[in-house]
Structures are given as structure tokens and as C-alpha cells.
Protein backbone atom coordinates (compact mmCIF):
# COMPACT_ATOMS: atom_id res chain seq x y z
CA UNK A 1 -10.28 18.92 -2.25
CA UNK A 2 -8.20 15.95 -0.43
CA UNK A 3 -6.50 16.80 2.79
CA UNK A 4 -4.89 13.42 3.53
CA UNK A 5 -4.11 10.81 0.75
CA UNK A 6 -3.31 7.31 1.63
CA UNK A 7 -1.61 5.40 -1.66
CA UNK A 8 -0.33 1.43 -1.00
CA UNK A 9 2.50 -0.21 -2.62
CA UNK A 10 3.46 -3.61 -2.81
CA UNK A 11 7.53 -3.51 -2.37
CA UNK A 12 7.59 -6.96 -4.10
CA UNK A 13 5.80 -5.67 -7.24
CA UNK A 14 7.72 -1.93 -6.84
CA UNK A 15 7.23 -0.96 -10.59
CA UNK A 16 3.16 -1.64 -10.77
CA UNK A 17 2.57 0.32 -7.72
CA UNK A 18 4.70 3.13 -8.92
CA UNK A 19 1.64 4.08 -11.17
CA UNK A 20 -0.01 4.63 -8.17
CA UNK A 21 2.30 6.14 -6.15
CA UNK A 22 2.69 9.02 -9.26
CA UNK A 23 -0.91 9.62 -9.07
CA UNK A 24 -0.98 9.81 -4.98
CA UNK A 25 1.78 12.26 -5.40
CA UNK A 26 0.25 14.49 -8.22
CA UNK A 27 -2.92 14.91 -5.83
CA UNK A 28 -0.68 15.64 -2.83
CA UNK A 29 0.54 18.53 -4.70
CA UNK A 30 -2.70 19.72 -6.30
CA UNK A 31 -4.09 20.07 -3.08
CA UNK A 32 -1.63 20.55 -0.76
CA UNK A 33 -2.34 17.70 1.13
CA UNK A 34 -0.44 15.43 3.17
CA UNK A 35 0.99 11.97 1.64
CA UNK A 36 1.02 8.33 3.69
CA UNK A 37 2.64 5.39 1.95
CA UNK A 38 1.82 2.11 3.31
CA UNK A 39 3.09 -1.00 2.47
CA UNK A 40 1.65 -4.52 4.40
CA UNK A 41 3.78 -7.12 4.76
CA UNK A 42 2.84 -10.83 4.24
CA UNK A 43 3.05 -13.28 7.15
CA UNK A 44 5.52 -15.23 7.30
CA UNK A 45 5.04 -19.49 7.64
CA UNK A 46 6.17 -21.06 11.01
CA UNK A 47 6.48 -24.66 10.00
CA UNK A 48 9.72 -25.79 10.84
CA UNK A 49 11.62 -22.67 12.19
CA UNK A 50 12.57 -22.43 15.72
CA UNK A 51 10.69 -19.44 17.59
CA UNK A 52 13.95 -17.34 17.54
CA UNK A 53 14.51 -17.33 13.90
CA UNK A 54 11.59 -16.53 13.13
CA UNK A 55 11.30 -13.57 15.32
CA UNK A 56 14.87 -12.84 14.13
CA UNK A 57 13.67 -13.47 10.38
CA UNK A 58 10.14 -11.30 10.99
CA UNK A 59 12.62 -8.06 12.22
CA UNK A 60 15.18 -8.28 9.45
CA UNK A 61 12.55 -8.32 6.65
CA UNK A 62 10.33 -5.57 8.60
CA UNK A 63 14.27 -3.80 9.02
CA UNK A 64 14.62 -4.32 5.19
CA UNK A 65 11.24 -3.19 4.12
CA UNK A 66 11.39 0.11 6.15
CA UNK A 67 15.05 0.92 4.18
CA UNK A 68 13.35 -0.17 1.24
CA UNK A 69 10.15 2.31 1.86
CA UNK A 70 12.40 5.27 2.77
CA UNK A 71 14.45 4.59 -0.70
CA UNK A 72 11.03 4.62 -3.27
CA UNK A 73 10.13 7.56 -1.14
CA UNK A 74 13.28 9.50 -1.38
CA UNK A 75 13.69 8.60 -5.20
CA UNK A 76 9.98 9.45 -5.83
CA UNK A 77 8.11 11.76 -3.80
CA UNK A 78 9.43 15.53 -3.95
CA UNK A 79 11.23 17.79 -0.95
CA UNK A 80 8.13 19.71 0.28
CA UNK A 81 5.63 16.98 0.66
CA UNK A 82 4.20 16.23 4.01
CA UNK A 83 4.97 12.50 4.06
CA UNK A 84 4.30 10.20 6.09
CA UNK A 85 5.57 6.24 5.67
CA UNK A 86 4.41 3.36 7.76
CA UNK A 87 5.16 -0.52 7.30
CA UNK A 88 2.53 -3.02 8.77
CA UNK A 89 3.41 -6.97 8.90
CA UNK A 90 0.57 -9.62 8.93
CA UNK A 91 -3.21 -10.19 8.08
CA UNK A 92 -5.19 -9.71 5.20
CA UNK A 93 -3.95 -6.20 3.12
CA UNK A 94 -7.27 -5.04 2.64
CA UNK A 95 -7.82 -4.68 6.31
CA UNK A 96 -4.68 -2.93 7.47
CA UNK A 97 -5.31 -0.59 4.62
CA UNK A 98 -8.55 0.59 6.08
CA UNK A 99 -7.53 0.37 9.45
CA UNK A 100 -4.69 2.67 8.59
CA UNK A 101 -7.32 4.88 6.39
CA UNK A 102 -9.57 5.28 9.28
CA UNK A 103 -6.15 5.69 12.06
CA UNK A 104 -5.04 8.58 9.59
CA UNK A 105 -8.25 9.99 8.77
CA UNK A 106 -7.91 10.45 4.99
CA UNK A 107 -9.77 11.42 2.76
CA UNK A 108 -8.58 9.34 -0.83
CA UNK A 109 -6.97 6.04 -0.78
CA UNK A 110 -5.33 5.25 -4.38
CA UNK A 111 -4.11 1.84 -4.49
CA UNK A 112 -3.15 -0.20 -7.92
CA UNK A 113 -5.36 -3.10 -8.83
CA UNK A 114 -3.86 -6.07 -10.84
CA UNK A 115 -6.74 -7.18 -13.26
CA UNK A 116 -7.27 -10.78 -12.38
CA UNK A 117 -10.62 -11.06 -15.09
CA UNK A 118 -13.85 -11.24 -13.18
CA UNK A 119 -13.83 -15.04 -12.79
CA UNK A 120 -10.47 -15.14 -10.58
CA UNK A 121 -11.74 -11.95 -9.05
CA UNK A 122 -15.37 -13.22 -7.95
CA UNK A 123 -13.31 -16.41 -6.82
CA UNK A 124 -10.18 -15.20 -4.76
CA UNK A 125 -11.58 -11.90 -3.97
CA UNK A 126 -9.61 -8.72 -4.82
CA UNK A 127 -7.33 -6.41 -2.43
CA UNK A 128 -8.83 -2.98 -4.31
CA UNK A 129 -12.40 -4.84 -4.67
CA UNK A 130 -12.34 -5.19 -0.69
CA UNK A 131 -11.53 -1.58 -0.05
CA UNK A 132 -13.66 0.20 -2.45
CA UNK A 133 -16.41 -1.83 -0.76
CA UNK A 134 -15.56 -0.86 2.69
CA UNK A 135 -13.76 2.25 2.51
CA UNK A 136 -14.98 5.24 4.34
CA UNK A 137 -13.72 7.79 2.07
CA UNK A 138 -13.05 7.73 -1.45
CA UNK A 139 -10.52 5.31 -4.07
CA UNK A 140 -9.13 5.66 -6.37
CA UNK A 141 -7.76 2.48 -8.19
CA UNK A 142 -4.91 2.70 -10.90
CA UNK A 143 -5.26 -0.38 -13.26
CA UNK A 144 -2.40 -2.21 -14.72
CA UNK A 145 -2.30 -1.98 -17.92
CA UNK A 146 -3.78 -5.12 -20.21
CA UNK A 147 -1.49 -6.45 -22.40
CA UNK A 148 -2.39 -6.24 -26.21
């Protein structure tokens, strides 16, 4: 059914997205498709910090978040799987994920969702609300769980 299936994870939150990253995997294998994991990077703040660290700064953490991709990868995603891994740095997630969906052509996007409530989510706007909206294919969202 799925030829190409994007899944996001947030390397700062590694367990949550893991969820997601199960479920990407599952469908990969179902249906034989190939597998891109994308993680965006935040920007970083420039107050203070002389050009040169911060471009020194910007390439050790994009350095440490490519060894850090290739690890959850490795440890999680099985020998066989066409895989594909790509770190972005800068601008809003939401947007890199569906520039990357549309670049890639997939075909299912699974991303986890934190659940805000609908007040902090009508207010501050949601990374999985964004992408269902303007997706061109289909999502899947994996919800954390609520806490009892």
C-alpha cells in the first residue's frame, strides 16, 4: 500500500518518538517499502557568540546529531530495510517535514504528537496539527500516552 514512509523523531525526546519510529518500521516491512528518518534541528540563538563559534557550535551539534541518528537507526530499524536518514537544522519543524515529504515523494508520514489539550494546541499551534493540515499524502500520528 505505502511505497515510501517518512517517520520524524525528536533526538531530544528519543523515547516518545520511538513509538513512532516502531510503527514507521512495522509498515516498512508490511509493504516493502522504503524507510526515511528525519530529525529537524532547532536554531540555535546568536546573541552574544562570535560568528565563528557559532558556526563551529552549529557543525558540532549537526556532527553529533547525525552519530546520534545513525545509532537509533542501527539499534532500531532491522538489516534489510531500505533506509534512508537525513538531519535538517533551522526553521519551523512542520515545514522541513513537508518539504522533505514532498523532496522524497512519500506516500505516509507518521510522526508522534505530544497532547498539549486543545487550549495550548489552538494557542501555540501543533507540529502534527500543521502537517496533517498540509500534507500531501497521508499521517499518521502516534499519541503519547495520557497519564492516568
Amino acid at each position: 500500500m505505502f511505497t515510501k514512509v517518512l517517520v520524524t523523531v525528536d533526538l531530544r525526546e528519543e523515547s516518545f518518538g520511538l513509538e513512532a519510529l516502531h510503527f514507521a518500521v512495522e509498515q516498512t516491512q508490511k509493504d516493502n517499502a522504503e524507510l526515511f528518518v528525519l530529525t529537524v534541528l532547532p536554531e540555535l540563538e546568536r546573541p552574544s557568540m562570535d560568528y565563528h563559534e557559532v558556526e563551529d557550535s552549529e557543525q558540532e551539534i549537526e556532527r553529533a546529531a547525525h552519530e546520534q541518528l545513525e545509532a537509533l537507526v542501527k539499534q532500531h530499524v532491522p538489516e534489510g530495510i531500505r533506509v534512508t536518514k537525513i538531519v535538517r537544522k533551522g526553521g519551523a519543524p512542520h515545514e522541513e517535514i513537508l518539504r522533505q515529504a514532498s523532496q522524497q515523494h512519500v506516500d505516509l508520514i507518521v510522526i508522534p504528537s505530544h497532547d498539549r489539550g486543545v487550549i495550548e494546541g489552538f494557542f501555540m499551534g501543533s507540529r502534527a496539527v500543521n502537517v496533517v493540515r498540509h500534507a500531501h499524502c497521508s499521517v499518521m500520528v502516534i499519541r503519547k500516552p495520557r497519564k492516568a
